[in-house]
Each structure stands twice: as C-alpha cells, then as structure tokens.
Protein backbone atom coordinates (compact mmCIF):
# COMPACT_ATOMS: atom_id res chain seq x y z
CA UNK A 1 79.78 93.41 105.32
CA UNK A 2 80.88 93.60 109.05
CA UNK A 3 84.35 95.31 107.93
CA UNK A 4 82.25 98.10 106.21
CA UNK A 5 80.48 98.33 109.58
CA UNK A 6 83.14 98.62 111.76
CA UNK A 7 84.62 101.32 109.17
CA UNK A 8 81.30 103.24 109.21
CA UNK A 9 80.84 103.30 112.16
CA UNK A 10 84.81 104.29 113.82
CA UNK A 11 84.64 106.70 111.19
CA UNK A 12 81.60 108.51 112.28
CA UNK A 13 83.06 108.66 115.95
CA UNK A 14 86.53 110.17 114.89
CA UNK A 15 87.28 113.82 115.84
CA UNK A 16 86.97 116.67 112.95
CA UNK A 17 91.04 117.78 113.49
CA UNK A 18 93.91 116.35 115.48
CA UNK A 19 97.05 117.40 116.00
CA UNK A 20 99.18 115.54 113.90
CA UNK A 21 101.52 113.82 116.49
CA UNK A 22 105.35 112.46 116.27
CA UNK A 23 107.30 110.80 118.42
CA UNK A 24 109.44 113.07 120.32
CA UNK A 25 107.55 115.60 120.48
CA UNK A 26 106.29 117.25 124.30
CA UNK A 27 102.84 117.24 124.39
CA UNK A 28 100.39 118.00 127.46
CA UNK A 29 97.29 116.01 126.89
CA UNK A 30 94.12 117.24 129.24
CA UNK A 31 91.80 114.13 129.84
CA UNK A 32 88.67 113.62 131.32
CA UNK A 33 88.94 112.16 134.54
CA UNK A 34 84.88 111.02 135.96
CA UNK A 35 85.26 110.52 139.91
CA UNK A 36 81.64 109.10 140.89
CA UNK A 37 79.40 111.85 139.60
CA UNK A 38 82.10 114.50 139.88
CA UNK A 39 84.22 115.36 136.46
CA UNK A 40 87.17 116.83 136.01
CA UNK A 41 90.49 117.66 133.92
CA UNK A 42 93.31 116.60 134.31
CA UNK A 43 96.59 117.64 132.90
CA UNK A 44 99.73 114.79 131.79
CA UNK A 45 102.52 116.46 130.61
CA UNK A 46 105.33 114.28 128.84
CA UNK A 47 107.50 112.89 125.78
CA UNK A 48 106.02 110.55 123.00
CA UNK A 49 108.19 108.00 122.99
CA UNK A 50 105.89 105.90 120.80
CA UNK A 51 103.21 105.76 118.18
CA UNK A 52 100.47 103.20 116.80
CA UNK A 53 99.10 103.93 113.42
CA UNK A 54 96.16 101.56 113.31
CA UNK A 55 93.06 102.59 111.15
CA UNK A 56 91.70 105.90 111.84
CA UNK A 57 89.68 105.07 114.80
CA UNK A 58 92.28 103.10 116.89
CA UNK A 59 95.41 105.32 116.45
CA UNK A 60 97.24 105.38 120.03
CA UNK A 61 100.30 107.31 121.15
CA UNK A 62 102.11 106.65 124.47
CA UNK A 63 103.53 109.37 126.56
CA UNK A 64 106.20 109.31 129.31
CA UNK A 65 107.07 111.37 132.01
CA UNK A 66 109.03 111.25 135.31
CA UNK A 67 107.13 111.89 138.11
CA UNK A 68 108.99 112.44 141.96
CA UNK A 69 111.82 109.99 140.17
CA UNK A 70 109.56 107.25 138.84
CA UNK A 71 108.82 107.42 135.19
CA UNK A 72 105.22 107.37 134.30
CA UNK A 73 103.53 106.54 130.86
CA UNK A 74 100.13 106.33 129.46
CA UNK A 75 98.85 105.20 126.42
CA UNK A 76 96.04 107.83 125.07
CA UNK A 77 93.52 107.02 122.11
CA UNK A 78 93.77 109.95 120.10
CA UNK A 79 90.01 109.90 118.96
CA UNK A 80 89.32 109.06 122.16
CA UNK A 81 85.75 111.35 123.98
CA UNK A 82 87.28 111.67 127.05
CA UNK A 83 90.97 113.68 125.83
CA UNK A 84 89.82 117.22 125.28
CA UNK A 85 92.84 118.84 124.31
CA UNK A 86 96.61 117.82 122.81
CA UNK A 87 98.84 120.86 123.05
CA UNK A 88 102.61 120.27 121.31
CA UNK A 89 104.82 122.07 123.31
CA UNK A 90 108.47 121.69 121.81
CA UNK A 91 109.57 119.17 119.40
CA UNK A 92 113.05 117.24 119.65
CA UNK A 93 115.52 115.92 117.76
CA UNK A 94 114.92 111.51 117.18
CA UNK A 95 116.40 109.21 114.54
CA UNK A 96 114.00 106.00 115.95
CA UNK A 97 110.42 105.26 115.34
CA UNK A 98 110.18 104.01 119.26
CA UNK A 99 111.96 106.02 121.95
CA UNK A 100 112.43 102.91 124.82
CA UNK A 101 115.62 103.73 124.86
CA UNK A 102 114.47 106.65 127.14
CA UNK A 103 113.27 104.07 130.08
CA UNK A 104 116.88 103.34 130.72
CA UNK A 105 117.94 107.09 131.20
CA UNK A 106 117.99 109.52 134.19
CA UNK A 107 118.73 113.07 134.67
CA UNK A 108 120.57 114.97 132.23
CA UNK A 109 121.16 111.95 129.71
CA UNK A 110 116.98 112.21 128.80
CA UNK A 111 117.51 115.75 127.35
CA UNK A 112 116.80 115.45 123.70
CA UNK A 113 118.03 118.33 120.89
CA UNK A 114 115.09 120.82 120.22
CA UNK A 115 115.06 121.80 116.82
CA UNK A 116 111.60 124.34 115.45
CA UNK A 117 108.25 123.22 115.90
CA UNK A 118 105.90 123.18 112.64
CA UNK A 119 102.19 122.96 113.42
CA UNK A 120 100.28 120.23 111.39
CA UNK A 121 96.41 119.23 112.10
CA UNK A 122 95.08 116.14 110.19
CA UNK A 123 91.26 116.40 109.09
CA UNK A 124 89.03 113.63 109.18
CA UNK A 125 85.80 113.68 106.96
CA UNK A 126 82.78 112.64 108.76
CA UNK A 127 79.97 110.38 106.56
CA UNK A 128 76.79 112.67 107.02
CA UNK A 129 73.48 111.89 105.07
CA UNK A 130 72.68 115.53 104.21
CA UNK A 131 69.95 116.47 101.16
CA UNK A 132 70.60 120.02 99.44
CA UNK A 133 67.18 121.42 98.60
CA UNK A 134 67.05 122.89 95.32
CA UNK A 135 65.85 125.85 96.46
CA UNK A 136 69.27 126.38 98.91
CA UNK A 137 71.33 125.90 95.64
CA UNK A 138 69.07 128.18 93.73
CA UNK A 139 69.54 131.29 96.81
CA UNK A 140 73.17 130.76 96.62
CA UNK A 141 73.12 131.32 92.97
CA UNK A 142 71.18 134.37 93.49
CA UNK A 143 73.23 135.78 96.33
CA UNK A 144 76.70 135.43 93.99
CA UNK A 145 74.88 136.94 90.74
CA UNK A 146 73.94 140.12 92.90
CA UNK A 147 77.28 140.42 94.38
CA UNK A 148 79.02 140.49 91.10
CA UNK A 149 76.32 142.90 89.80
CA UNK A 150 76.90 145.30 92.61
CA UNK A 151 80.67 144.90 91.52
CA UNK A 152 79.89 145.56 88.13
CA UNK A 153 78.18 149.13 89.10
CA UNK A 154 81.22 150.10 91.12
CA UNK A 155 83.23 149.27 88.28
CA UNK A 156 81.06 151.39 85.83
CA UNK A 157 81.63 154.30 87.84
C-alpha cells in the first residue's frame, strides 16, 4: 500500500518533458537560487560525468566544471521545482557509464571528441482524475461530421 503511495504520489510531481540526458554530454542547467525573500537564476555550465537512474521521481545527474582552476560539481534532481531549464550544448565522445576519470585531468587532457548532437525529450504521463461529459464527446463528433461534409461539397464541385 505505501509503495503505491510513494509511486502516486512522485509520479504526480514529475515534470511533463525532460531532456533526455547522457553522460558526456555539456549541459547548462539554470536553477533557482532563493536568497531570503529575493529569487533568482542562476546559470552552471559543465560536463555530466555521471548518471543515477532511480525511479522516475529520484533520477539525479552530476555535473562538473572547473571553475578559476578548482573543479566544481553538483548533483541536480532532474524533476527537481527549483531547475527551470536543461539546455544540451554539445555532446562528446565516452566509452564509460561514469566519467571520474575526468577528476584526475587538467588542461588540454579533459577535451573529449565531439561527435553530432541528436535531441531526445522523455515524456512523463501525469495520473489526472478527469470525467469526459457526454455531451463534450457528442460536440466533437459533430464538429468532425461537418468538417468532412464541407469536404464532401468541395469535392462535388
């Protein structure tokens, strides 16, 4: 009973479309950032260098970049409220599920092969409670019978 809770309920908060994400690819993620009552956007632009597939809900993705020579990363729900927007920038080149080998690197020895970028978005149905009236089903009938009518007519003359 509580697992069909938990499902319901992560499912309900999920986001309609997603990027669909892969390690090695350079994203820029904009996040909500809430300073006391102020709230802004802020921009973190870097490599995935690895991804967690849990259920729907809890699906995670780390990105790392080098900032003023210290690398940076940050792990981002991807359902999370507070990311607004995942832009894919370029995609590289990786034969590993887990990039750490990247940590290690400096300089010219992080450049990874580009190769083309293919857009992908993955949908996620939301469980909504909605009643069709009959009369809703019964207008759309109507509306699709007098379209092929008027079709009909142009086709007579």
């Amino acid at each position: 009973m509580s697992d069909e809770l938990i499902k319901k309920f992560s499912d309900q908060n999920c986001k309609s479309e997603v990027p669909q994400i892969r390690v090695g690819f350079r994203v820029r993620v904009h996040q909500k950032i809430k300073e006391g009552k102020k709230e802004r956007i802020q921009i973190f632009d870097g490599t995935v260098i690895r991804k967690n597939c849990g259920s729907s809900s809890n699906e995670t993705f780390t990105v790392r970049k080098i900032s003023e020579k210290i690398g940076v990363e940050k792990v981002f729900l991807i359902h999370s409220p507070n990311i607004v927007k995942i832009e894919i920038l370029r995609a590289h080149k990786v034969r590993r599920a887990k990039l750490n080998f990247l940590r290690k690197l400096s300089g010219k020895a992080l450049r990874l092969k580009e190769v083309p970028l293919k857009f992908r978005t993955k949908k996620f149905e939301k469980i909504e409670n909605k009643k069709i009236e009959k009369n809703e089903i019964e207008n759309s009938e109507n509306k699709k019978n007098e379209k092929i009518e008027v079709e009909n007519k142009k086709v007579e003359k």
